[in-house]
PDB file of N, CA and C in Angstrom:
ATOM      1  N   UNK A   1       0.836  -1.190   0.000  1.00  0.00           N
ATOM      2  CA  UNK A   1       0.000   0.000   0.000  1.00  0.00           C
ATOM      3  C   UNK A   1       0.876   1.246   0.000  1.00  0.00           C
ATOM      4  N   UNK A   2       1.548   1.908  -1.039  1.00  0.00           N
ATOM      5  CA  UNK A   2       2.077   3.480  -1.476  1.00  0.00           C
ATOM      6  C   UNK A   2       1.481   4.057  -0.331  1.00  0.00           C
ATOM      7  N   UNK A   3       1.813   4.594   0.724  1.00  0.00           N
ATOM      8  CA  UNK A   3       1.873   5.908   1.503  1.00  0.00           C
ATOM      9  C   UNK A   3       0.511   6.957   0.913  1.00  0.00           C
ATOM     10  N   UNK A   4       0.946   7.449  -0.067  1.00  0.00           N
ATOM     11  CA  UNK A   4       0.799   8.287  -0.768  1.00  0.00           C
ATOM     12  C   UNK A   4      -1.076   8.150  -1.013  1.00  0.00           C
ATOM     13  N   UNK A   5      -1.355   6.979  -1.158  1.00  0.00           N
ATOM     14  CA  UNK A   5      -3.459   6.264  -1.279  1.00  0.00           C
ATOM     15  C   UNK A   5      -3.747   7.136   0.218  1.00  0.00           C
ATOM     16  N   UNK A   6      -2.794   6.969   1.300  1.00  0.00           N
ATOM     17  CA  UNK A   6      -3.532   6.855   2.864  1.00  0.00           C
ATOM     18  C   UNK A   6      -3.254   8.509   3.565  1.00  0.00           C
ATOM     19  N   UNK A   7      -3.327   9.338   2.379  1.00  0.00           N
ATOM     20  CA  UNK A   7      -3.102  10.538   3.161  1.00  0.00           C
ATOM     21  C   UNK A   7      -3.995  11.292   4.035  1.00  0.00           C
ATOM     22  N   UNK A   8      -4.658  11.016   3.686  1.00  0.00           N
ATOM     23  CA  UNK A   8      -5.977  10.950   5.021  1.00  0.00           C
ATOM     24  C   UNK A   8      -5.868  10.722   6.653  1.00  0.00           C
ATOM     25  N   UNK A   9      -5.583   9.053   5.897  1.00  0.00           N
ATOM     26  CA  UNK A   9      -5.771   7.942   7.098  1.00  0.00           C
ATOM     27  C   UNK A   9      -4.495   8.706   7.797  1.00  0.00           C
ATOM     28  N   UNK A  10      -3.319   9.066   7.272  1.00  0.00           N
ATOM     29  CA  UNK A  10      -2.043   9.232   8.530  1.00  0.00           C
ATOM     30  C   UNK A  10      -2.701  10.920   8.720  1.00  0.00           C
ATOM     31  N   UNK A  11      -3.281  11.722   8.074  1.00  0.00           N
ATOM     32  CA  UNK A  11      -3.650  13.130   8.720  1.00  0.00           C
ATOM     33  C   UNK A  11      -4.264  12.420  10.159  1.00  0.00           C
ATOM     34  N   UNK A  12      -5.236  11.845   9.940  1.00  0.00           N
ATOM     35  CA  UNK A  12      -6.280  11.416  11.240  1.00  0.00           C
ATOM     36  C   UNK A  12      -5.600  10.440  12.049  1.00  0.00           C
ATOM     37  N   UNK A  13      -4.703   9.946  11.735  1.00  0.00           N
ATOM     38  CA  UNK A  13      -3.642   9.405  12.710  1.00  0.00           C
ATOM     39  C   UNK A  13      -2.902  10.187  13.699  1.00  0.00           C
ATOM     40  N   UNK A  14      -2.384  11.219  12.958  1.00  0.00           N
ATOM     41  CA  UNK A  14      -1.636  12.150  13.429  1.00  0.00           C
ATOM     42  C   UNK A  14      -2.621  13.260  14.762  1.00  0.00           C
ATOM     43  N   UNK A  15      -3.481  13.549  13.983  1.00  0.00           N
ATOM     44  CA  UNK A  15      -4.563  14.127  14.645  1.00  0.00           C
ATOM     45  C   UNK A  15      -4.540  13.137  16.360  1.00  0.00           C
ATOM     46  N   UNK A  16      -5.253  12.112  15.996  1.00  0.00           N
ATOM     47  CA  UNK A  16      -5.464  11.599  17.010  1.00  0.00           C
ATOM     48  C   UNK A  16      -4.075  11.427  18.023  1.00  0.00           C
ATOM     49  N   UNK A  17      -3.345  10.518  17.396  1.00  0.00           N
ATOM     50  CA  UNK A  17      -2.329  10.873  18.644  1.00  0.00           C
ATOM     51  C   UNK A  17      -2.227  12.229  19.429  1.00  0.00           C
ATOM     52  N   UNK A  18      -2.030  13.216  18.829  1.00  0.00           N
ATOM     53  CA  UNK A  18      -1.883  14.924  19.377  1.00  0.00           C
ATOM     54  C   UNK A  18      -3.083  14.703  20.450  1.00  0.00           C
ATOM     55  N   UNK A  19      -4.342  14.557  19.804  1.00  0.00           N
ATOM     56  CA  UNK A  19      -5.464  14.591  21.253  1.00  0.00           C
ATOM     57  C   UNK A  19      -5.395  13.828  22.421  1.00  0.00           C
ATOM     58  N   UNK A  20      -4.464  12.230  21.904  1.00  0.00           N
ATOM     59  CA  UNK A  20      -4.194  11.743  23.027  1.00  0.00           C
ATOM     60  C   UNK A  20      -2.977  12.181  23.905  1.00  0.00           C
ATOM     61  N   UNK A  21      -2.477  12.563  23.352  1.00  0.00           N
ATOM     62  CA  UNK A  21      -1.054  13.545  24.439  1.00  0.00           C
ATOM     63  C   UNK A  21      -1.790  14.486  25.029  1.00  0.00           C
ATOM     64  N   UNK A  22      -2.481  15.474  24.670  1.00  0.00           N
ATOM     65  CA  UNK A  22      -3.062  16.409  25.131  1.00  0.00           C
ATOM     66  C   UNK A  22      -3.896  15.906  26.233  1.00  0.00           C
ATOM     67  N   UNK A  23      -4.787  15.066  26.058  1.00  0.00           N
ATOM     68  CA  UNK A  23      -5.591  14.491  27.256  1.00  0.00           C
ATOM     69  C   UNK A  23      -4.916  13.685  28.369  1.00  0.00           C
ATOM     70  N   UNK A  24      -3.595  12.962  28.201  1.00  0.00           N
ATOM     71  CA  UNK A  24      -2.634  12.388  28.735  1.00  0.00           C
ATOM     72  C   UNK A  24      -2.041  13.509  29.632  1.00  0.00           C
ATOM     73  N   UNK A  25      -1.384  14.764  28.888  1.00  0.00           N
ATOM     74  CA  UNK A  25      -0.966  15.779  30.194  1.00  0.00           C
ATOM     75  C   UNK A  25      -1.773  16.330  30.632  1.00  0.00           C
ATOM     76  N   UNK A  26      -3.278  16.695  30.175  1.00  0.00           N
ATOM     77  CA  UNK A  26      -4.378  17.524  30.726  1.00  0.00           C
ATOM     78  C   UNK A  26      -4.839  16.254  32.011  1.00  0.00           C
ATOM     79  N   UNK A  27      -4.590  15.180  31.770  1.00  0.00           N
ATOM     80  CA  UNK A  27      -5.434  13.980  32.999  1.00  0.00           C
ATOM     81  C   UNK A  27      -4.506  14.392  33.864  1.00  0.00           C
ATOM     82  N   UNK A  28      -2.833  13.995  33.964  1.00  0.00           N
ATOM     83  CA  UNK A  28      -1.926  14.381  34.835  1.00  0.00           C
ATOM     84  C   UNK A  28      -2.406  15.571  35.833  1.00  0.00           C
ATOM     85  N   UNK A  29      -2.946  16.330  34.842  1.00  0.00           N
ATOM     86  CA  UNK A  29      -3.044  17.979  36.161  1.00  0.00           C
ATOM     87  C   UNK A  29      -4.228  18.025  36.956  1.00  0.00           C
ATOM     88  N   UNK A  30      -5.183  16.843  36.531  1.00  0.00           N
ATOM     89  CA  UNK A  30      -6.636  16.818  37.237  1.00  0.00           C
ATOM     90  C   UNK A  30      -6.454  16.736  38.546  1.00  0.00           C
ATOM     91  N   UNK A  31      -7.163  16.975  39.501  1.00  0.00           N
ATOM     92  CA  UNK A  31      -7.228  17.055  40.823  1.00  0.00           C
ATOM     93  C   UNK A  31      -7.440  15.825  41.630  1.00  0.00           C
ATOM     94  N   UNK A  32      -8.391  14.648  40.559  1.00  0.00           N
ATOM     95  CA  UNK A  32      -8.751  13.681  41.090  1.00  0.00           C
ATOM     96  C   UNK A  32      -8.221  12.155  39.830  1.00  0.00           C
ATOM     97  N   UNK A  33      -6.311  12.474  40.076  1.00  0.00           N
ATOM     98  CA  UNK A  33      -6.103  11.862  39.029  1.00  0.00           C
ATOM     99  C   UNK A  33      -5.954  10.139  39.070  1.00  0.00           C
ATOM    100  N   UNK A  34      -6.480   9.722  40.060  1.00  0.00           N
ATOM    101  CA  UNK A  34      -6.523   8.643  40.420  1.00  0.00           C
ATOM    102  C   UNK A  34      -7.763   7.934  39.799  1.00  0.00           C
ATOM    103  N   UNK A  35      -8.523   9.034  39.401  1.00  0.00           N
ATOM    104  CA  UNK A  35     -10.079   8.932  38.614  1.00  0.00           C
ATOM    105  C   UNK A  35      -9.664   8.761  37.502  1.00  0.00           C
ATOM    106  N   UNK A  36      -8.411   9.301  37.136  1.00  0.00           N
ATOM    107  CA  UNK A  36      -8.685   9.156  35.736  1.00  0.00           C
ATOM    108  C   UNK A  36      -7.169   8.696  34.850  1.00  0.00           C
ATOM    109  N   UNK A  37      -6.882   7.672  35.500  1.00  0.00           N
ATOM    110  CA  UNK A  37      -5.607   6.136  35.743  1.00  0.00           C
ATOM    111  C   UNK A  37      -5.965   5.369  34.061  1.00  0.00           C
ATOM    112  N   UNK A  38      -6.837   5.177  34.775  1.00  0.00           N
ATOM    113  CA  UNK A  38      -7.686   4.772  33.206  1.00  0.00           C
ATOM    114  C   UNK A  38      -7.591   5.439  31.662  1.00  0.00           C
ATOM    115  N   UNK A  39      -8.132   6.334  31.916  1.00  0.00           N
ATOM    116  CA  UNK A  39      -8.474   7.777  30.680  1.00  0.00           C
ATOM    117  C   UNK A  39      -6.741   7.456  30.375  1.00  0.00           C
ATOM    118  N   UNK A  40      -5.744   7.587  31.227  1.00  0.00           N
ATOM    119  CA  UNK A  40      -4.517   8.199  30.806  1.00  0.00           C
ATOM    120  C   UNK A  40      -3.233   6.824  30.484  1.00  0.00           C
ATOM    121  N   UNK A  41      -3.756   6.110  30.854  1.00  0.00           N
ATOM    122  CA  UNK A  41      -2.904   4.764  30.343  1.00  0.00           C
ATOM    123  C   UNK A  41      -3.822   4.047  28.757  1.00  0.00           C
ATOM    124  N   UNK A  42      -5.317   4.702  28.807  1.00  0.00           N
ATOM    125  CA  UNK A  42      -5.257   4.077  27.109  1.00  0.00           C
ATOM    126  C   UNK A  42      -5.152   5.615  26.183  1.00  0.00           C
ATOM    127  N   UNK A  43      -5.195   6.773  26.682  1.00  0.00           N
ATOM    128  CA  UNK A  43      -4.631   7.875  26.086  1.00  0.00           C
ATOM    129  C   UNK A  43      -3.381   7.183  25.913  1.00  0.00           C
ATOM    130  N   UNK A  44      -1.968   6.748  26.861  1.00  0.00           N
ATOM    131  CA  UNK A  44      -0.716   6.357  25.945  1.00  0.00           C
ATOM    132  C   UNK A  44      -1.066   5.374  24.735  1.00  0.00           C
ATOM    133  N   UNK A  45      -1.685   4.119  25.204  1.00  0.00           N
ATOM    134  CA  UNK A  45      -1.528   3.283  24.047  1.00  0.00           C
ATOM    135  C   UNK A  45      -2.147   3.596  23.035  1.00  0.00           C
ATOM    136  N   UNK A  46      -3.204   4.632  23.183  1.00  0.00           N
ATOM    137  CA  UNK A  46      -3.650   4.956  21.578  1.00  0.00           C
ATOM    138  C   UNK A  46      -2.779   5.796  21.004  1.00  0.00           C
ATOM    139  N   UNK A  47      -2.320   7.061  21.752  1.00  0.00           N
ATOM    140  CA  UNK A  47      -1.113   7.459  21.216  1.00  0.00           C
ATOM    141  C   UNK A  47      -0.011   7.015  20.396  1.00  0.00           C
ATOM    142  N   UNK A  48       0.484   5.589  20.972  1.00  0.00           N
ATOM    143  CA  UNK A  48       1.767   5.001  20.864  1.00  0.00           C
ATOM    144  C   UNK A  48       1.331   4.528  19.290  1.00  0.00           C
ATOM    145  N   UNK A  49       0.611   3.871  19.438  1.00  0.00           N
ATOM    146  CA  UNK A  49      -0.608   3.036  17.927  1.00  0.00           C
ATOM    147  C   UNK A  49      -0.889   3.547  16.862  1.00  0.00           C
ATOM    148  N   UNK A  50      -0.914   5.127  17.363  1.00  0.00           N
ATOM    149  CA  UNK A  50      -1.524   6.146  16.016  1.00  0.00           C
ATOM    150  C   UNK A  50      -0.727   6.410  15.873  1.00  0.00           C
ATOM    151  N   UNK A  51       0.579   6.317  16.680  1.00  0.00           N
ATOM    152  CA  UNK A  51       1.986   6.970  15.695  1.00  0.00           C
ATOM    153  C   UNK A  51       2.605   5.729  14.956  1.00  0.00           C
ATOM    154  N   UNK A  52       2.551   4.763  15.573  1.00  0.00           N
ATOM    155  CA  UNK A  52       3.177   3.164  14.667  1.00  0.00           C
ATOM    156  C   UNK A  52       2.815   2.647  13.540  1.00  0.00           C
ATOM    157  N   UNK A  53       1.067   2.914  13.548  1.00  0.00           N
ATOM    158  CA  UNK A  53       0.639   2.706  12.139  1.00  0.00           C
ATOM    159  C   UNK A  53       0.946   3.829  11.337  1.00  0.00           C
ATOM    160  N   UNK A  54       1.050   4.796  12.037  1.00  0.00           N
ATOM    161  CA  UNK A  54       1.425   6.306  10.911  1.00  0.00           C
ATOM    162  C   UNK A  54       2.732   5.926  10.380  1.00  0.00           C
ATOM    163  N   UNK A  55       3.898   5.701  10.950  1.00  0.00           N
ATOM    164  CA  UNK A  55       5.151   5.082  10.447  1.00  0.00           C
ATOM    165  C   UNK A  55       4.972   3.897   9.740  1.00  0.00           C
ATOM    166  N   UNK A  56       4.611   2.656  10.010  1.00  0.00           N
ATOM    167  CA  UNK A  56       4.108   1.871   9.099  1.00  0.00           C
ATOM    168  C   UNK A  56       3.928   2.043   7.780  1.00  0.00           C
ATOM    169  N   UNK A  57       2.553   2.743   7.713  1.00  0.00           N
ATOM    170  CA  UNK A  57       2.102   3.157   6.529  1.00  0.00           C
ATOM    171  C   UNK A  57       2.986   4.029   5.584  1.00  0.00           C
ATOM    172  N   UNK A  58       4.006   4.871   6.552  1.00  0.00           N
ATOM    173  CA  UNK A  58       4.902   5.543   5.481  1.00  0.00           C
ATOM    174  C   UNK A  58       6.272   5.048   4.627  1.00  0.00           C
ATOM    175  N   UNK A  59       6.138   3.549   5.525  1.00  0.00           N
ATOM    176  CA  UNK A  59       7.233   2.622   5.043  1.00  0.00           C
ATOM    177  C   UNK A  59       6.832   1.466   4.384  1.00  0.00           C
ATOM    178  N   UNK A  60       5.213   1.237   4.460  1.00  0.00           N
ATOM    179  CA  UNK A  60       4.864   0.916   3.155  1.00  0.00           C
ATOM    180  C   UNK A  60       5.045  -1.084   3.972  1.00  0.00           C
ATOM    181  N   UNK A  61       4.716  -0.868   5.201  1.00  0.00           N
ATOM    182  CA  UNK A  61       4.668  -2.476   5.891  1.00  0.00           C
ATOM    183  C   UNK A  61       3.457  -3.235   5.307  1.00  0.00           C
ATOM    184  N   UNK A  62       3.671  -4.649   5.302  1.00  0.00           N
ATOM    185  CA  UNK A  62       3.037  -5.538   4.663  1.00  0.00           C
ATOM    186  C   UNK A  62       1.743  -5.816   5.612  1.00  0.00           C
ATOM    187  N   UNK A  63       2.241  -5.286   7.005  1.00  0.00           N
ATOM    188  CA  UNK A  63       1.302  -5.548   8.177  1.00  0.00           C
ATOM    189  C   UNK A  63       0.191  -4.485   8.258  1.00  0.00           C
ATOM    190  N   UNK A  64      -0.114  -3.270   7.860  1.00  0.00           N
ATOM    191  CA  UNK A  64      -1.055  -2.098   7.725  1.00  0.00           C
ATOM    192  C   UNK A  64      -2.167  -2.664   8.183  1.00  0.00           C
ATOM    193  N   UNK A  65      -2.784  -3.529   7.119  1.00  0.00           N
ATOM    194  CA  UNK A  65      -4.512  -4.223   7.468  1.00  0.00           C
ATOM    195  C   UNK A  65      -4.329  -4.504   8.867  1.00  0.00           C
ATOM    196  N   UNK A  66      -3.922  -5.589   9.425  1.00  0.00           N
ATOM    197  CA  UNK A  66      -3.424  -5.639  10.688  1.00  0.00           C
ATOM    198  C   UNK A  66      -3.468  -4.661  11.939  1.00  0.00           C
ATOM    199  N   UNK A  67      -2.684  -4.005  11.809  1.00  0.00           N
ATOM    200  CA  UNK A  67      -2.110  -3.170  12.620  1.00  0.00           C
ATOM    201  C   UNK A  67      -3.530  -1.570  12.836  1.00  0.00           C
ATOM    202  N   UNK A  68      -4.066  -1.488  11.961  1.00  0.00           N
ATOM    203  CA  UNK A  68      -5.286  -0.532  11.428  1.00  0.00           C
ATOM    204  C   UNK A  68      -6.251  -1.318  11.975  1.00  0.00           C
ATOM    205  N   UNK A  69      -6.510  -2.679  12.380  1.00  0.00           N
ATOM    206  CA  UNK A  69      -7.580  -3.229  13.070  1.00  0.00           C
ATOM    207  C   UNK A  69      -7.346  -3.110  14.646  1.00  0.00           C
ATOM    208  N   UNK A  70      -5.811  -3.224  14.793  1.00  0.00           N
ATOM    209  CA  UNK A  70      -5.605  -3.325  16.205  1.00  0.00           C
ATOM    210  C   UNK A  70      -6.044  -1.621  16.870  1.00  0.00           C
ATOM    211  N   UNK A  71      -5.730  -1.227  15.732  1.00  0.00           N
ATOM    212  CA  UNK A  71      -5.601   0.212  16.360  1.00  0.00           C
ATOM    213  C   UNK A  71      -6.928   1.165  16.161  1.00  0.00           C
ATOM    214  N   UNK A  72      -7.795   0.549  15.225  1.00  0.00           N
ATOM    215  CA  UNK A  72      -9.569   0.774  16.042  1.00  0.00           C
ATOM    216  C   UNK A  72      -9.974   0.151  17.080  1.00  0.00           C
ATOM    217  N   UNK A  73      -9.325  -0.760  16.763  1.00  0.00           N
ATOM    218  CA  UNK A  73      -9.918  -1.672  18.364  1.00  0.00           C
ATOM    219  C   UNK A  73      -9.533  -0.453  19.822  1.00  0.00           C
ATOM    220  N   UNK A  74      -8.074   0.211  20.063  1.00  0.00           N
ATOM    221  CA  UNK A  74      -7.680   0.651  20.836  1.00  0.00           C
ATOM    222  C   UNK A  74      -7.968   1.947  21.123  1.00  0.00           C
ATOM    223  N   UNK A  75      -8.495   2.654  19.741  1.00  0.00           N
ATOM    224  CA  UNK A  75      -9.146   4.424  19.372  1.00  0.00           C
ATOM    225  C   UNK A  75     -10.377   4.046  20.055  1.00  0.00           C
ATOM    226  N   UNK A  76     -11.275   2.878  19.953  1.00  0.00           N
ATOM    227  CA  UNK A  76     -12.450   2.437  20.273  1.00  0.00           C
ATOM    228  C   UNK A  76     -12.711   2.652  21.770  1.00  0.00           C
ATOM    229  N   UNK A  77     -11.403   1.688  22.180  1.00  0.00           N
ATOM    230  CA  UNK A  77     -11.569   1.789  23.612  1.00  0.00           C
ATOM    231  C   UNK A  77     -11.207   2.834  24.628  1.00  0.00           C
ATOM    232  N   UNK A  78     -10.421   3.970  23.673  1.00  0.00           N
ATOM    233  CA  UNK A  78      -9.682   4.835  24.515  1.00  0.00           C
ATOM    234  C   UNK A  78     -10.773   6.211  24.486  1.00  0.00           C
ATOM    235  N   UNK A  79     -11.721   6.123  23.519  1.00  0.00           N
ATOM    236  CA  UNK A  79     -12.802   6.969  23.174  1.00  0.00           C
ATOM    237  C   UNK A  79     -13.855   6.457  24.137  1.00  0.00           C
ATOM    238  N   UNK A  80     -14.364   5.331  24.581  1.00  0.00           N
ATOM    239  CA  UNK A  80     -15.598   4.912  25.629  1.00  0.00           C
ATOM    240  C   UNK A  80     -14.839   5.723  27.156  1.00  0.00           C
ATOM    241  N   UNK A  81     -13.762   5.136  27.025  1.00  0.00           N
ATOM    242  CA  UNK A  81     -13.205   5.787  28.306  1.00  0.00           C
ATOM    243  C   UNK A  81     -13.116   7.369  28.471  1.00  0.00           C
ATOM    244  N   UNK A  82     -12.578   7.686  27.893  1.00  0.00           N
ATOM    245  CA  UNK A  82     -12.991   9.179  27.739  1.00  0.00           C
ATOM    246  C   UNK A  82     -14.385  10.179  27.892  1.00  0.00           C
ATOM    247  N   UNK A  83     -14.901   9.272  27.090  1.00  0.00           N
ATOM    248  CA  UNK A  83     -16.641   9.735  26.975  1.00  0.00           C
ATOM    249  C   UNK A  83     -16.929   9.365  28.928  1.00  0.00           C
ATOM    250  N   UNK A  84     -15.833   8.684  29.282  1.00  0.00           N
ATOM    251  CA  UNK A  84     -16.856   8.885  30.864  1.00  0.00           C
ATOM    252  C   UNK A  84     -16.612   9.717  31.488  1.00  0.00           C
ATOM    253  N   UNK A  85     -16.203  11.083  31.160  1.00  0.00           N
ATOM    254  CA  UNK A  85     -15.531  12.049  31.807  1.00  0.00           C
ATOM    255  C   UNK A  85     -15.731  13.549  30.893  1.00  0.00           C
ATOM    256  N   UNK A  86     -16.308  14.269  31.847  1.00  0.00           N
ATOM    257  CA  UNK A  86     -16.930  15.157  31.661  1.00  0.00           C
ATOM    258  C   UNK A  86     -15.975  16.607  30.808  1.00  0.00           C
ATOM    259  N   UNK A  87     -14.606  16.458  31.425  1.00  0.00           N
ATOM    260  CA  UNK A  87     -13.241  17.478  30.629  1.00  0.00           C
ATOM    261  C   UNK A  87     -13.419  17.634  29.357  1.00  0.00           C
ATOM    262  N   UNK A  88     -13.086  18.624  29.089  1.00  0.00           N
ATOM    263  CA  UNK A  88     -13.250  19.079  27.585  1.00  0.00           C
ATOM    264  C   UNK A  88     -11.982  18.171  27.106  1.00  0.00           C
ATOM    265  N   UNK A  89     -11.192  18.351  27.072  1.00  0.00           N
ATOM    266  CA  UNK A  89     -10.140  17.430  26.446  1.00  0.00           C
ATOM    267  C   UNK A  89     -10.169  15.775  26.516  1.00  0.00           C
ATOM    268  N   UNK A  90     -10.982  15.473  27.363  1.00  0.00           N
ATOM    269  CA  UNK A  90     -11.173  13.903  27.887  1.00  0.00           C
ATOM    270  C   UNK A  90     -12.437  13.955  26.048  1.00  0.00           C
ATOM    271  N   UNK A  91     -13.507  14.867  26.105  1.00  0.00           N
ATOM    272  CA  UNK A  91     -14.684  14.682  25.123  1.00  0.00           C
ATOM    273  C   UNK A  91     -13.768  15.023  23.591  1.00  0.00           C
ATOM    274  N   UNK A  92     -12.790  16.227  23.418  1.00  0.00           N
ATOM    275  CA  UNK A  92     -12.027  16.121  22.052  1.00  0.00           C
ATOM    276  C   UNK A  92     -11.229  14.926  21.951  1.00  0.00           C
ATOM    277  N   UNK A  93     -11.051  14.030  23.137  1.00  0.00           N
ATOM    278  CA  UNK A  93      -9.948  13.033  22.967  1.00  0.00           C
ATOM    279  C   UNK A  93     -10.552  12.180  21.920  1.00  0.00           C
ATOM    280  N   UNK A  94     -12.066  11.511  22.489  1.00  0.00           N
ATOM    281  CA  UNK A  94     -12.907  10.446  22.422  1.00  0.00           C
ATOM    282  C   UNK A  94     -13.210  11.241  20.969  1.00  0.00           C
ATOM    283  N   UNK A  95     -13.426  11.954  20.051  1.00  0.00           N
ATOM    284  CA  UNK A  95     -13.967  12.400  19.079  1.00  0.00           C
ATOM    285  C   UNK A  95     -12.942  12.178  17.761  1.00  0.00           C
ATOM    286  N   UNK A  96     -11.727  12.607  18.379  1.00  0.00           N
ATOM    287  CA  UNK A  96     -10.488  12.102  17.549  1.00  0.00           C
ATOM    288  C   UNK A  96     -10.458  10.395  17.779  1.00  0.00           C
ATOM    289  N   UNK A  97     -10.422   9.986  18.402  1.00  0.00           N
ATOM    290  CA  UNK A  97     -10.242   8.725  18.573  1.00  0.00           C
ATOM    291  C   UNK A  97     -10.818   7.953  17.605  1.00  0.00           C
ATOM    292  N   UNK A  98     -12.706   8.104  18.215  1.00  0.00           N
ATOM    293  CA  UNK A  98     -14.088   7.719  16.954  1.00  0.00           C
ATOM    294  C   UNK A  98     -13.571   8.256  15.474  1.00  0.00           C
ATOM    295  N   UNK A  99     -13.284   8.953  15.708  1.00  0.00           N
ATOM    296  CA  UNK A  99     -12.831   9.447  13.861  1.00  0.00           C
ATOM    297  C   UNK A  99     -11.385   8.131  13.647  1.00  0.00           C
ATOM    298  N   UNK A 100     -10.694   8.383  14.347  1.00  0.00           N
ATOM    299  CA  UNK A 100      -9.588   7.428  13.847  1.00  0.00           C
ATOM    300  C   UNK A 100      -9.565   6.261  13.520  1.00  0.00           C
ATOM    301  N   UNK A 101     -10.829   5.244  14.683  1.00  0.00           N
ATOM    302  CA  UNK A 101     -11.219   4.275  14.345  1.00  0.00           C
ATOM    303  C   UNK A 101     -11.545   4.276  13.649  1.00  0.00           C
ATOM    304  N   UNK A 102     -12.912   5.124  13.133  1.00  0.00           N
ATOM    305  CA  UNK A 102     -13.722   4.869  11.526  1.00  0.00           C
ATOM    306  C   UNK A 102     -12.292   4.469  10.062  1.00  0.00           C
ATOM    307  N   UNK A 103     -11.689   5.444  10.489  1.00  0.00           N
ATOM    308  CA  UNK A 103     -10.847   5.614   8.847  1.00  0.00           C
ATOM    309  C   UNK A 103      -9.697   4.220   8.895  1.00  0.00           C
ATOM    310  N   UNK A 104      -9.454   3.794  10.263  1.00  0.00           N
ATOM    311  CA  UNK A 104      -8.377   2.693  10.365  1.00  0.00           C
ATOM    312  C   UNK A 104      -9.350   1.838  10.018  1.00  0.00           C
ATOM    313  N   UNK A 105     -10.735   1.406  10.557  1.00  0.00           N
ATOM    314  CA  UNK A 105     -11.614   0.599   9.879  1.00  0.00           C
ATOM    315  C   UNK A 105     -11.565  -0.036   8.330  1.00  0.00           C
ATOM    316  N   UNK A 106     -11.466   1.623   7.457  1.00  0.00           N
ATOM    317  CA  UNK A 106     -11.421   1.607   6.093  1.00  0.00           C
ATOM    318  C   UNK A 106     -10.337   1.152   5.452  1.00  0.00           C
ATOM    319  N   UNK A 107      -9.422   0.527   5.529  1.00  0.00           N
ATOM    320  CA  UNK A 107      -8.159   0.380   5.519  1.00  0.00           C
ATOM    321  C   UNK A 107      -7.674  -1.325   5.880  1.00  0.00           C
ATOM    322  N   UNK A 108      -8.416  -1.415   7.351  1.00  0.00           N
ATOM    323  CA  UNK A 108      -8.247  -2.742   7.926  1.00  0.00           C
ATOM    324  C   UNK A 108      -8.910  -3.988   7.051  1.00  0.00           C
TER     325      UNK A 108
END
């Protein structure tokens, strides 16, 4: 798969990781961050995911389908979690996420 078909898919990759960093240091500063342990350990792994398939895809790995399933599966889950929390950045997290899944969907 040429890089070059999925320019989309790595914009909304890219996207999403950024929201998950952002919600990752915005959870850190919460007051009650023990609440939100959760929110900020699948904020990393979706992070970590949306940047691996973004590299992936720019190196043109045989594994993409793959790796684009694992990583809706993980936008999926890091977006329910989010949605349980009322922070504005916890609700842009989960929105990037749902978007990321959809387009890794398309792909997988």
């Amino acid at each position: 798969m040429p890089h070059h078909q999925h320019q989309e898919l790595l914009k909304t990759l890219h996207e999403c990781m950024a929201a998950c960093n952002h919600c990752f240091d915005a959870c850190l500063k919460e007051e009650d961050m023990k609440m939100m342990a959760e929110c900020i350990r699948l904020d990393r792994e979706c992070a970590d995911i949306c940047a691996y398939l973004e590299a992936a895809i720019t190196r043109n790995s045989p594994f993409v389908s793959q790796l684009a399933r694992v990583c809706a599966q993980i936008c999926e889950t890091c977006a329910e979690e989010c949605r349980k929390h009322d922070h504005d950045h916890c609700q842009e997290c989960a929105d990037a996420c749902m978007k990321c899944a959809e387009a890794c969907r398309s792909v997988a």
